[in-house]
C-alpha atoms as a PDB file:
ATOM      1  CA  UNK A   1       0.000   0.000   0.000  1.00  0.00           C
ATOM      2  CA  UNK A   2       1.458   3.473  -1.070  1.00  0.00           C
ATOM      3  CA  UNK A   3       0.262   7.284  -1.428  1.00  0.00           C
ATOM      4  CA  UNK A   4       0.144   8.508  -4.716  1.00  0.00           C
ATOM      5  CA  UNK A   5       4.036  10.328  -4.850  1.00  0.00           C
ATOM      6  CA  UNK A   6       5.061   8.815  -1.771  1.00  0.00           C
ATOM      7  CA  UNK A   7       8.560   7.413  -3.218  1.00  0.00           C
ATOM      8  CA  UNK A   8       9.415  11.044  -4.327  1.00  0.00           C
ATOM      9  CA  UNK A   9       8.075  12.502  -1.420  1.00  0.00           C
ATOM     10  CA  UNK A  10       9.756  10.293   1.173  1.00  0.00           C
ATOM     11  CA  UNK A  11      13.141  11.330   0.946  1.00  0.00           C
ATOM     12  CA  UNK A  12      12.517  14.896   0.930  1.00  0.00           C
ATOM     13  CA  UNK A  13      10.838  14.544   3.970  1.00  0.00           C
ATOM     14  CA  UNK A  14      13.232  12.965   5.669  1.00  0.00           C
ATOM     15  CA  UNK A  15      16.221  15.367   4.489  1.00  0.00           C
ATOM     16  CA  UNK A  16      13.666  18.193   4.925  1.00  0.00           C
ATOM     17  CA  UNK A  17      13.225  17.400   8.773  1.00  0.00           C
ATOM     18  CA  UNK A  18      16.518  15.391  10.206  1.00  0.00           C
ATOM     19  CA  UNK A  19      16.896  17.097  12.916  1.00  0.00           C
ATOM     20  CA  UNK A  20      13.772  16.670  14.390  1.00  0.00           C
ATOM     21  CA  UNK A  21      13.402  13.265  13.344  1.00  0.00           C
ATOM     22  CA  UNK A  22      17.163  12.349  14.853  1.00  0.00           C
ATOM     23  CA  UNK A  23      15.957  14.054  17.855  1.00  0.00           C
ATOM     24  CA  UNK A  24      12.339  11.863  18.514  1.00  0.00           C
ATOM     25  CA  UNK A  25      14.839   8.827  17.478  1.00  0.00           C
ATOM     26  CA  UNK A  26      17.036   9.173  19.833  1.00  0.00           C
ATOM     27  CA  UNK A  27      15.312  10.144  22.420  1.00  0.00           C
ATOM     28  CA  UNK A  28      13.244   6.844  22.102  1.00  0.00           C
ATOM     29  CA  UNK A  29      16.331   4.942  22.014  1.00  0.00           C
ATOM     30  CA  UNK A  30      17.967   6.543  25.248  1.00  0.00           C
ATOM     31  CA  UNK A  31      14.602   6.196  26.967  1.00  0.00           C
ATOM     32  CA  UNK A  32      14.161   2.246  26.241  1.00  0.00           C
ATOM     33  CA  UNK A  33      17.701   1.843  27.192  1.00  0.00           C
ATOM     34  CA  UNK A  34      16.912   3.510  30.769  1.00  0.00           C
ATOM     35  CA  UNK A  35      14.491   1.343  31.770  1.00  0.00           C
ATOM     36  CA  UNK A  36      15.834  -1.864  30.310  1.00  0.00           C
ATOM     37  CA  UNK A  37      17.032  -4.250  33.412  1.00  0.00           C
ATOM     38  CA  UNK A  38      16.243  -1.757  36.533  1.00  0.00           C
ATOM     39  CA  UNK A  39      14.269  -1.470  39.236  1.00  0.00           C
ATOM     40  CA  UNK A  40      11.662   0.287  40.239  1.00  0.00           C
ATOM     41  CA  UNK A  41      11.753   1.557  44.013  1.00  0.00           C
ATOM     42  CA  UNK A  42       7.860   2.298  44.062  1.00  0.00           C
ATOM     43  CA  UNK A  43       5.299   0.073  45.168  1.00  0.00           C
ATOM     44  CA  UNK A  44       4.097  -2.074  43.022  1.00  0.00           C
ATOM     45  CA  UNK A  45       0.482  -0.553  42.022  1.00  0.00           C
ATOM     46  CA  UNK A  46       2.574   2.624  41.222  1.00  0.00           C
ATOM     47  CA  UNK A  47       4.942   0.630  39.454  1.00  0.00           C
ATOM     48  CA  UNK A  48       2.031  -1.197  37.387  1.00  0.00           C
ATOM     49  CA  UNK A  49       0.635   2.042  36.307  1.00  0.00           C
ATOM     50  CA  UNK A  50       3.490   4.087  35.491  1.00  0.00           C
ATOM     51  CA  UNK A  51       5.404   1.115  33.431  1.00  0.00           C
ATOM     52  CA  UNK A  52       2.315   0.911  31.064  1.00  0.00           C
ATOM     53  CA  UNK A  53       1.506   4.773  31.049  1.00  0.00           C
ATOM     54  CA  UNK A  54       5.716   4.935  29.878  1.00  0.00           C
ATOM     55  CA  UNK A  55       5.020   1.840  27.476  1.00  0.00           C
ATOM     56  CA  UNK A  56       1.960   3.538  26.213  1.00  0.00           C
ATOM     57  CA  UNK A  57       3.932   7.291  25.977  1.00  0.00           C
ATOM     58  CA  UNK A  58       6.784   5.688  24.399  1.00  0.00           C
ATOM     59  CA  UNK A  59       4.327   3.789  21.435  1.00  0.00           C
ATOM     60  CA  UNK A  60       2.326   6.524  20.802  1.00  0.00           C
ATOM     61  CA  UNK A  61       6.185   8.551  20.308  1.00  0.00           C
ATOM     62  CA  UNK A  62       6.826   5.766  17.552  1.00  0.00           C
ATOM     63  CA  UNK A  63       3.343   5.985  15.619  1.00  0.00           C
ATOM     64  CA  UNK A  64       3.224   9.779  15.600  1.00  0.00           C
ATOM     65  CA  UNK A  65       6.816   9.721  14.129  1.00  0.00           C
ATOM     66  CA  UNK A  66       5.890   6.930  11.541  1.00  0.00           C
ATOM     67  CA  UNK A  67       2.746   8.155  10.932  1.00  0.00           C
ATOM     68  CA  UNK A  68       3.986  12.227  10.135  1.00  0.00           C
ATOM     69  CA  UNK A  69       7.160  11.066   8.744  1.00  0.00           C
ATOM     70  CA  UNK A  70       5.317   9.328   5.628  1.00  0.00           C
ATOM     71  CA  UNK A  71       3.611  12.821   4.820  1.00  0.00           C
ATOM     72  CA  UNK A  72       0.178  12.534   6.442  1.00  0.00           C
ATOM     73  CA  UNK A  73       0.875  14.052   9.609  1.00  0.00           C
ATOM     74  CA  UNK A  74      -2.449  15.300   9.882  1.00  0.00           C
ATOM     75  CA  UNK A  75      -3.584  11.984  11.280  1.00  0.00           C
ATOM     76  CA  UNK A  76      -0.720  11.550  13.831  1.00  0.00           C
ATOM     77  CA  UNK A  77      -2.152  14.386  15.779  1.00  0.00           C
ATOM     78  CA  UNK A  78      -4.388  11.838  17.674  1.00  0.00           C
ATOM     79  CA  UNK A  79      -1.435  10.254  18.962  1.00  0.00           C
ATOM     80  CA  UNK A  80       0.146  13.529  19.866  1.00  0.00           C
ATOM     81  CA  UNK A  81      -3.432  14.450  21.640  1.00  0.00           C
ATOM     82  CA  UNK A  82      -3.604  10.837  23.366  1.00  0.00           C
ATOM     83  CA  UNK A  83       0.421  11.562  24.942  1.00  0.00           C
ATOM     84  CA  UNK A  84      -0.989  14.690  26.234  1.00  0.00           C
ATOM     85  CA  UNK A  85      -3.583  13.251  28.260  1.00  0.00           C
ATOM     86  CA  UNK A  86      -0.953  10.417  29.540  1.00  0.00           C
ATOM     87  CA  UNK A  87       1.494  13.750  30.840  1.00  0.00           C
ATOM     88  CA  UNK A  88      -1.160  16.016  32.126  1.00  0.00           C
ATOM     89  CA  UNK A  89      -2.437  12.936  34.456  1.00  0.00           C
ATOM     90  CA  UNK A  90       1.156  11.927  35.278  1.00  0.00           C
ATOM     91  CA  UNK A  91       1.815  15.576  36.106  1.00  0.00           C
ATOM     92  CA  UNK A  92      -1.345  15.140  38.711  1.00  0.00           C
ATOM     93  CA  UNK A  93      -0.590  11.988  39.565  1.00  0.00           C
ATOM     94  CA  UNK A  94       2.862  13.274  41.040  1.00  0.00           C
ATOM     95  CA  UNK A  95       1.379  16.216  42.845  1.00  0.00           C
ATOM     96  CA  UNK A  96      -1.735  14.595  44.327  1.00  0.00           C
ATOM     97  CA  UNK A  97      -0.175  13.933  47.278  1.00  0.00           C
ATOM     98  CA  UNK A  98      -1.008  10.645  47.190  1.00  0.00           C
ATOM     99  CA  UNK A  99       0.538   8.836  44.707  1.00  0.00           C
ATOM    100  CA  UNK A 100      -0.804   5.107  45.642  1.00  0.00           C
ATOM    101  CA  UNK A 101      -3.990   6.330  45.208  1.00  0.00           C
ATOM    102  CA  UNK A 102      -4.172   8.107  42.016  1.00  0.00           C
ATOM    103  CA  UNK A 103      -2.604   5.187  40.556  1.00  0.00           C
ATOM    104  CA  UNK A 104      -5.113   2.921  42.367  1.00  0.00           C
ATOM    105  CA  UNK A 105      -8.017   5.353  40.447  1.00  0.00           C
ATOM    106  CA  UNK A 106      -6.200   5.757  37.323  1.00  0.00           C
ATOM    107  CA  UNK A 107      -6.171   1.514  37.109  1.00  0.00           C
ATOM    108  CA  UNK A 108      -9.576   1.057  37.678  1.00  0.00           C
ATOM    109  CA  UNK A 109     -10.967   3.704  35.561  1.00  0.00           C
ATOM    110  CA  UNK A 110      -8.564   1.578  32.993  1.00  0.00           C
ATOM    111  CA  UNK A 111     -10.046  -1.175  33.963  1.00  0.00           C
ATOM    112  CA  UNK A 112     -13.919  -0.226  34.123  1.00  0.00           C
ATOM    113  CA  UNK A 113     -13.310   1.137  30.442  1.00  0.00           C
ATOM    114  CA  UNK A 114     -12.055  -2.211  29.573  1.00  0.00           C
ATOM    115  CA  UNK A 115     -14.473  -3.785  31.197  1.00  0.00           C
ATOM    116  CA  UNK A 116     -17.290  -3.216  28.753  1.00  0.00           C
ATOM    117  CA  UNK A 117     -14.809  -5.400  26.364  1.00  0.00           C
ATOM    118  CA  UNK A 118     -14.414  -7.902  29.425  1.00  0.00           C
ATOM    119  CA  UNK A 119     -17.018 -11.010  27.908  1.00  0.00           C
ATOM    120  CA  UNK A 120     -15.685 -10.751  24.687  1.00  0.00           C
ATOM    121  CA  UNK A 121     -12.188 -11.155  25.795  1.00  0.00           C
ATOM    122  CA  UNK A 122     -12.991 -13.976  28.133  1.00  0.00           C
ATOM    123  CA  UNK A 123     -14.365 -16.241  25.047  1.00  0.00           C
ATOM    124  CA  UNK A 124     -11.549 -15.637  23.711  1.00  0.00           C
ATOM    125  CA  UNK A 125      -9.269 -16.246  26.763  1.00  0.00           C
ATOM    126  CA  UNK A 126     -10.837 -18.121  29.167  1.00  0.00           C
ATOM    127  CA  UNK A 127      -7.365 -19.106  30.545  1.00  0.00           C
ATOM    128  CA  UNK A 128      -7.211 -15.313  31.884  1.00  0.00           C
ATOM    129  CA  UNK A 129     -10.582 -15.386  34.045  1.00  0.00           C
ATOM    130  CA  UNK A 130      -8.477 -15.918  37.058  1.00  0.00           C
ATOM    131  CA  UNK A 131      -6.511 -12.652  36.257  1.00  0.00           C
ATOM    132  CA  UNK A 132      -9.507 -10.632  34.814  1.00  0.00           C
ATOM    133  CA  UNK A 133     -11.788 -11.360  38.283  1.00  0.00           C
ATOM    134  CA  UNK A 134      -9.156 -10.332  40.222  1.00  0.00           C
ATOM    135  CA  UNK A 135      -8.547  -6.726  38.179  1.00  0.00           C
ATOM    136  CA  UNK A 136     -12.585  -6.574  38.628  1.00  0.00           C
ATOM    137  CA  UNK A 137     -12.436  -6.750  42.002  1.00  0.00           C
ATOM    138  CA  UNK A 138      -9.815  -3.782  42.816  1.00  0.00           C
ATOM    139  CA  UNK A 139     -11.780  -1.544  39.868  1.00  0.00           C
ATOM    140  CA  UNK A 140     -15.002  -2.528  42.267  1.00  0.00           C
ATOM    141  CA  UNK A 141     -13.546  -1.453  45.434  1.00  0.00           C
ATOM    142  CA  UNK A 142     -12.425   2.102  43.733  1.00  0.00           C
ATOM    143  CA  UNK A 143     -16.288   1.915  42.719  1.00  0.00           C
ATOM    144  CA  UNK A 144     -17.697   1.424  45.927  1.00  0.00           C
ATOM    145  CA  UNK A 145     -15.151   3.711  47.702  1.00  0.00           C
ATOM    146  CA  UNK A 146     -16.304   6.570  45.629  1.00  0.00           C
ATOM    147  CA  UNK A 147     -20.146   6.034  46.050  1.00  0.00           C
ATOM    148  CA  UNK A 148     -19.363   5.415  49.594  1.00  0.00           C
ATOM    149  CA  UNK A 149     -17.817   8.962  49.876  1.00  0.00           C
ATOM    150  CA  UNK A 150     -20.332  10.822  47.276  1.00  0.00           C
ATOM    151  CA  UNK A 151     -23.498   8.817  49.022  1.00  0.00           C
ATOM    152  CA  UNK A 152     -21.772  10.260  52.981  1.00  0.00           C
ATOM    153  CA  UNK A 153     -21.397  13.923  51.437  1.00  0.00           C
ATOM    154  CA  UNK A 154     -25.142  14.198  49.576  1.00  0.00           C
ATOM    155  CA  UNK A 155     -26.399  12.680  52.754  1.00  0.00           C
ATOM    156  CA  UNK A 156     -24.774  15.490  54.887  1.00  0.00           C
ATOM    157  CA  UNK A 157     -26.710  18.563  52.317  1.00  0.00           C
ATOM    158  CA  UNK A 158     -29.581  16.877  51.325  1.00  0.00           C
ATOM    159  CA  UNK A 159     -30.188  14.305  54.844  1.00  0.00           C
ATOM    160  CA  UNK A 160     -34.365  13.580  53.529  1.00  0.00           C
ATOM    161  CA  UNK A 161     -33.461  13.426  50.145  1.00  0.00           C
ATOM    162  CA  UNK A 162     -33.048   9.951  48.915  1.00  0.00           C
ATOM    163  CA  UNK A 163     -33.376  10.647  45.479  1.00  0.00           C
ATOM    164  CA  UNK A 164     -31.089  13.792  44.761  1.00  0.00           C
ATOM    165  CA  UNK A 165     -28.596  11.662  47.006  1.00  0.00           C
ATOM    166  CA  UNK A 166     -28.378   8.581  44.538  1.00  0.00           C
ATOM    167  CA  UNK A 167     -28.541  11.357  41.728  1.00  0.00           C
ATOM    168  CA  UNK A 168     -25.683  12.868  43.113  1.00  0.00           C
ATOM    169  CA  UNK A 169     -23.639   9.302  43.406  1.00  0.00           C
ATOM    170  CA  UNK A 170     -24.634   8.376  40.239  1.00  0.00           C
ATOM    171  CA  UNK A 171     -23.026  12.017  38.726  1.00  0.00           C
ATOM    172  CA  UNK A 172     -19.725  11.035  40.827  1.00  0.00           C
ATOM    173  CA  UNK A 173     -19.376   8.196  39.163  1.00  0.00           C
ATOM    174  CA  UNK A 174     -20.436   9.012  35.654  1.00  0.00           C
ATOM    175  CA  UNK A 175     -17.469  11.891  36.495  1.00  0.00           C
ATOM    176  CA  UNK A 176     -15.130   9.162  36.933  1.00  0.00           C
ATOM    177  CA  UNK A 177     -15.549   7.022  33.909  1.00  0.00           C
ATOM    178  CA  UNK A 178     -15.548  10.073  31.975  1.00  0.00           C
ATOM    179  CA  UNK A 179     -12.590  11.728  33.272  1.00  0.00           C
ATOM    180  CA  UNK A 180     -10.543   9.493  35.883  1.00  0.00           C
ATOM    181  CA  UNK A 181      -8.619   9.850  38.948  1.00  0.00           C
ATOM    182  CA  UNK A 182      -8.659  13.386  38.490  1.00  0.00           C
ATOM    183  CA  UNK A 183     -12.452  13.914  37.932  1.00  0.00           C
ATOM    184  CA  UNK A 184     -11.730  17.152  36.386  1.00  0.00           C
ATOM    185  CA  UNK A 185     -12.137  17.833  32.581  1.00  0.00           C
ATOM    186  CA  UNK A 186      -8.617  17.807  30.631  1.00  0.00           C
ATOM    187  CA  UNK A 187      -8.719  21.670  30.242  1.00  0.00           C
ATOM    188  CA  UNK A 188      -9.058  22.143  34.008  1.00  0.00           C
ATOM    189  CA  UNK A 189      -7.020  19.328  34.941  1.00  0.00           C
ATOM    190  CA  UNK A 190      -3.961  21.507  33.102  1.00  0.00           C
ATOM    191  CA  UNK A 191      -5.051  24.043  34.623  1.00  0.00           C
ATOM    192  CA  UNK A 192      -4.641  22.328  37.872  1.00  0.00           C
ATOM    193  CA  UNK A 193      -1.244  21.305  37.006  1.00  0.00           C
ATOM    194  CA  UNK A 194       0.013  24.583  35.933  1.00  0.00           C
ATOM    195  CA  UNK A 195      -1.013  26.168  39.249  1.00  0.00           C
ATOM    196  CA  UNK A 196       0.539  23.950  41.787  1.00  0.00           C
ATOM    197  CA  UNK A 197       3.825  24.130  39.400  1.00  0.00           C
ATOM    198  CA  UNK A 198       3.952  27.357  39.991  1.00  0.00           C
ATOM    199  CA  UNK A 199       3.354  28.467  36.210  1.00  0.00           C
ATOM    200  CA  UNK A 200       6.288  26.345  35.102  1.00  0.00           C
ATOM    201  CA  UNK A 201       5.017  23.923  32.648  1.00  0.00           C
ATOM    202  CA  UNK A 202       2.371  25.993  30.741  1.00  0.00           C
ATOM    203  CA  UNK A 203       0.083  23.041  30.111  1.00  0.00           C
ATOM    204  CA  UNK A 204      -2.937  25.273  29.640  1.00  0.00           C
ATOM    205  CA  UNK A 205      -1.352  27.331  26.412  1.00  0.00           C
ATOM    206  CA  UNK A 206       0.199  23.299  25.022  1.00  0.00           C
ATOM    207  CA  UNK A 207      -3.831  22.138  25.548  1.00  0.00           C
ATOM    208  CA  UNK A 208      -4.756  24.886  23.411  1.00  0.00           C
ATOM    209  CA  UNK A 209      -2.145  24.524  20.944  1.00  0.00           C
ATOM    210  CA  UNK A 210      -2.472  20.339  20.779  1.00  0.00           C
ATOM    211  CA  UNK A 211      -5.851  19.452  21.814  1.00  0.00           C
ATOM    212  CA  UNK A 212      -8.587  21.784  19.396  1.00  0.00           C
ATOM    213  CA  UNK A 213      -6.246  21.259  16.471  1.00  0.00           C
ATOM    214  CA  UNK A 214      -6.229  17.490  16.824  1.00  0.00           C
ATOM    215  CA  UNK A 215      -9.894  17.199  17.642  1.00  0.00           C
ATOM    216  CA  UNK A 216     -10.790  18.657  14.496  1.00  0.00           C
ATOM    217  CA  UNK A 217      -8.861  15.397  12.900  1.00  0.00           C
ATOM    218  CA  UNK A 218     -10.987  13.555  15.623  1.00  0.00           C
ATOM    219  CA  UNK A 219     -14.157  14.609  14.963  1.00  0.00           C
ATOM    220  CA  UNK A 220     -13.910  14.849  11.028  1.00  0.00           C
ATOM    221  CA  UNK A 221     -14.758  18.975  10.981  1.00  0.00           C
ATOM    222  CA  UNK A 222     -11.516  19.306   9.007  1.00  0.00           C
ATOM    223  CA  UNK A 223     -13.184  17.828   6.193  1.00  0.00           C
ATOM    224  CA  UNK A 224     -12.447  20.778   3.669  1.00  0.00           C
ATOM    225  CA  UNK A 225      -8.846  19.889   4.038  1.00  0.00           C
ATOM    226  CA  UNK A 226      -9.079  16.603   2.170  1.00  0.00           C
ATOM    227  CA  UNK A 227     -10.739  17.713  -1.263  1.00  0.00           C
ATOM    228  CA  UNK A 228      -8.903  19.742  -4.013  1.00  0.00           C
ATOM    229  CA  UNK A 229     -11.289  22.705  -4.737  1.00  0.00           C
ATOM    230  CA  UNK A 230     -12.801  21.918  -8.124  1.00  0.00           C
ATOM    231  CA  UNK A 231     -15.004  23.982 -10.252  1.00  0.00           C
ATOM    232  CA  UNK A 232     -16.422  20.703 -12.002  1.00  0.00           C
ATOM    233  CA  UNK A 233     -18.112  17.996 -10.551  1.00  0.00           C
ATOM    234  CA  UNK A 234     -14.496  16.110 -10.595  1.00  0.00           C
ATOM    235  CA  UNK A 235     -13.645  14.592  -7.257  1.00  0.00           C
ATOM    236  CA  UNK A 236      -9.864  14.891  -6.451  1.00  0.00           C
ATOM    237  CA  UNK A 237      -8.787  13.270  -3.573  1.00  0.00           C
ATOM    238  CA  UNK A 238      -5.618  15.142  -1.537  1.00  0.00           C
ATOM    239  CA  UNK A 239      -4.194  11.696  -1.079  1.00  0.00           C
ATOM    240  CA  UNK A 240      -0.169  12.667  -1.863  1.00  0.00           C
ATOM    241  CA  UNK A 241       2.167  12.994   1.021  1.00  0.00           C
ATOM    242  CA  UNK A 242       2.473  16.475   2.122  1.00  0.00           C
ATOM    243  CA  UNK A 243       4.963  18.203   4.557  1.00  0.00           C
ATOM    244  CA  UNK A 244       2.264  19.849   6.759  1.00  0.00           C
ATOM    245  CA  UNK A 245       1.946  19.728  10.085  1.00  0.00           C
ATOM    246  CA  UNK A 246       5.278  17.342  10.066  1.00  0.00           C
ATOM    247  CA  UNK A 247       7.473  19.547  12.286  1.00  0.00           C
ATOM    248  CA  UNK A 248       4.973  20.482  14.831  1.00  0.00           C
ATOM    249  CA  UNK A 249       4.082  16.862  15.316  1.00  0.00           C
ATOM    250  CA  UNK A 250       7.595  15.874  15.472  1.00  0.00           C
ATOM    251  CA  UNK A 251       8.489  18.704  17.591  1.00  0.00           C
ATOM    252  CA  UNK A 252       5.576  18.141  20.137  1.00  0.00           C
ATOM    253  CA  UNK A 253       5.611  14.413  20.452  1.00  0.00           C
ATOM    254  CA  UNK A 254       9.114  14.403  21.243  1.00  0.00           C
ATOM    255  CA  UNK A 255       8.594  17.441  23.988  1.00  0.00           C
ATOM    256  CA  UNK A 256       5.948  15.554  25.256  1.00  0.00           C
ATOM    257  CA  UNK A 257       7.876  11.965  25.463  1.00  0.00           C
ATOM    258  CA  UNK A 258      10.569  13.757  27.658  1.00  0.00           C
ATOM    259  CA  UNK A 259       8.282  15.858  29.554  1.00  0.00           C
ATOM    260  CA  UNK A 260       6.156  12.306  30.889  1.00  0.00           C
ATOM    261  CA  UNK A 261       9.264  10.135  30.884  1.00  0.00           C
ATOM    262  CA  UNK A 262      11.186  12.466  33.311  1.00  0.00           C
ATOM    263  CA  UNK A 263       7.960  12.271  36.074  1.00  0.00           C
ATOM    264  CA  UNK A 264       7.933   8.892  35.801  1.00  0.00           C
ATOM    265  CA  UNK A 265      11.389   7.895  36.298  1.00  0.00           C
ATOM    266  CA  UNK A 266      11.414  10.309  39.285  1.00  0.00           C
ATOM    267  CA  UNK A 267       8.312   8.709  40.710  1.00  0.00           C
ATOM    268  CA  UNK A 268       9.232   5.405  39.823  1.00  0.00           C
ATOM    269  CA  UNK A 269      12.971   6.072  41.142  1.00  0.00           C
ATOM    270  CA  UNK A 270      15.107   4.864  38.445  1.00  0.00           C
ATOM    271  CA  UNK A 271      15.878   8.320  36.673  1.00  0.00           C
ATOM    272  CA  UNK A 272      19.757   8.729  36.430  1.00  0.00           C
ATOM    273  CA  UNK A 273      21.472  12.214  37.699  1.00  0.00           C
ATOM    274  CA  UNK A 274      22.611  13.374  34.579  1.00  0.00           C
ATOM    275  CA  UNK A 275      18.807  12.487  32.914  1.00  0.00           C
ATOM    276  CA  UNK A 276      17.450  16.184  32.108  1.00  0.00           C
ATOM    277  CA  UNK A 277      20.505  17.287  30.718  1.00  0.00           C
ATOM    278  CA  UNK A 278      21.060  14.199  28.898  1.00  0.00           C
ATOM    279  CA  UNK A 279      17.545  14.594  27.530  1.00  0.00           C
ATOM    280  CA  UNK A 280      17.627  18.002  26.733  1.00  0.00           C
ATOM    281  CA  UNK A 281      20.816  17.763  24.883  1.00  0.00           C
ATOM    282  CA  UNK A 282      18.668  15.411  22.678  1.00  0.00           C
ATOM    283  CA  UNK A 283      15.694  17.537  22.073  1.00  0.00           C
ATOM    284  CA  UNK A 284      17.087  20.842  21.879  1.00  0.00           C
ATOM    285  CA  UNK A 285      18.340  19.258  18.246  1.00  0.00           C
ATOM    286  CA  UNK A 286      14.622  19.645  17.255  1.00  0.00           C
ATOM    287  CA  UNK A 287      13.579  22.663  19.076  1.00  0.00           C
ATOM    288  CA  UNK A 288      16.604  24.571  18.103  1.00  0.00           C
ATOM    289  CA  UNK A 289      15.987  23.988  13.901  1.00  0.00           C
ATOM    290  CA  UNK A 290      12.391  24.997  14.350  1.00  0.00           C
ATOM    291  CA  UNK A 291      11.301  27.405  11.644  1.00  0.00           C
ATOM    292  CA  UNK A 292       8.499  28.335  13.904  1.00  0.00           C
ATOM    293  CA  UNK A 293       9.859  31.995  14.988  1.00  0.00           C
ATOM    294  CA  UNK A 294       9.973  32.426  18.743  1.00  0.00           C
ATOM    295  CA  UNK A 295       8.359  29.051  20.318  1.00  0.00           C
ATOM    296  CA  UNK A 296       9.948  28.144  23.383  1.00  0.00           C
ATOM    297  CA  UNK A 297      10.917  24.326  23.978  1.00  0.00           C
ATOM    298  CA  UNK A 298       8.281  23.838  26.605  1.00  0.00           C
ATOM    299  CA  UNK A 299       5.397  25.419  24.654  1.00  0.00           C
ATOM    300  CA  UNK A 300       5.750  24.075  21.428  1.00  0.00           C
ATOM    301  CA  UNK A 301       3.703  25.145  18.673  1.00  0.00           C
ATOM    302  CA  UNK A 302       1.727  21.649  18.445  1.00  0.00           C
ATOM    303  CA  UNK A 303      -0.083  19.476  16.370  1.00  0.00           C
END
């Protein structure tokens, strides 16, 4: 399967943006290396979440850089929007104040997601049911810990009220499977973030840059994009590898990759001394050949 052009196009994308794509190369490479053979000095529900929120980070790195680097970088925003998500909530995660728990939350809302898959995956796995009733049973407690707490505090304002009490749980937990440990919408939850940083990490100004751009490739309202304009009745299909949209997506994902990855080697405490600067000496390669005038490294202009 090939684009139309995409053996002429191919190499003058990748001579056109080396830097960038040395940089989200190597930083991959130095970041699999790290966490090859160590060990973690968290406890192990921490362990378990951050591990697959790096494996996840680190896989949505490769298919964004795949994905742009064959000219249709358009539809590896979605991968740059899903790593945003993972490093805003591993951002919260660290400054909850309670680590265990967020983790504990973030797993079950994981797992009560999955969950509507759960019968399907048992026909096909039946070997697993030992595994999967014991996942259902921690997501449960989370469950019944939050009614618990929602069902105490609608008692205490509305005490002869059964009804707008189990309305109320009911909210609280529709909250959580829509939005997680944090229970916060995304936009908030950066704001959050920025706040107890101190104003550091800008989150707010990368959600605006990453997340209304890529939901437009989400929800299909960048439909106009994919048509040549025609005067006839022709349809002409913008199928041909193009360079838009390839730094930015380049630029960001690899930003983002180093921005989650150094939380959660500090949480999980395997990060090495010499890790930022190691890291940074490996992105600025990419932020410092951006033709984008005036972005700063840690508010990239994004996907």
């Amino acid at each position: 399967m090939k684009l139309p052009d995409e053996d002429k196009a191919l190499p003058d994308i990748a001579r056109g943006f080396a830097p960038q794509l040395r940089a989200a190369d190597q930083l991959f490479e130095y970041l699999q290396g790290l966490v090859n053979n160590v060990t973690s000095k968290a406890n192990q529900r921490l362990t378990m979440c951050l591990s697959s929120v790096f494996t996840r980070l680190l896989r949505l790195h490769c298919a964004a850089t795949k994905i742009a680097t064959i000219g249709i970088a358009s539809e590896a925003k979605l991968q740059v929007r899903a790593m945003f998500e993972l490093v805003v909530n591993v951002y919260a995660l660290e400054q909850s104040g309670n680590t265990e728990e967020y983790s504990r939350k973030w797993i079950a809302w994981d797992l009560h997601n999955y969950m509507k898959q759960i019968d399907v995956e048992l026909r096909a796995h039946p070997e697993n049911t030992s595994l999967f009733n014991e996942h259902k049973r921690m997501a449960d407690s989370v469950k019944k810990d939050l009614e618990d707490t929602a069902r105490t505090a609608a008692q205490t304002r509305w005490p002869t009220d059964a009804t707008r009490v189990e309305a109320h749980v009911a909210g609280k937990w529709k909250e959580f499977l829509n939005h997680g440990a944090s229970m916060v919408d995304l936009k908030s939850l950066a704001a959050s973030v920025d706040e107890k940083s101190g104003g550091t990490l800008n989150m707010v100004d990368i959600y605006e840059r990453v997340y209304p751009n890529a939901s437009r490739v989400m929800h299909g309202s960048d439909l106009s994009s994919m048509i040549e304009a025609s005067s006839t009745s022709k349809i002409v299909l913008k199928l041909a590898p193009t360079q838009d949209s390839i730094e930015t997506v380049l630029v960001t994902s690899t930003i983002l990759l180093q921005m989650g990855a150094l939380v959660i080697c500090r949480l999980l405490g395997i990060a090495p001394p010499d890790m930022l600067a190691e890291t940074n000496t490996i992105v600025n390669q990419a932020v410092t050949h951006l033709k984008i005038a005036a972005t700063p490294a840690t508010t990239p202009k994004a996907a």
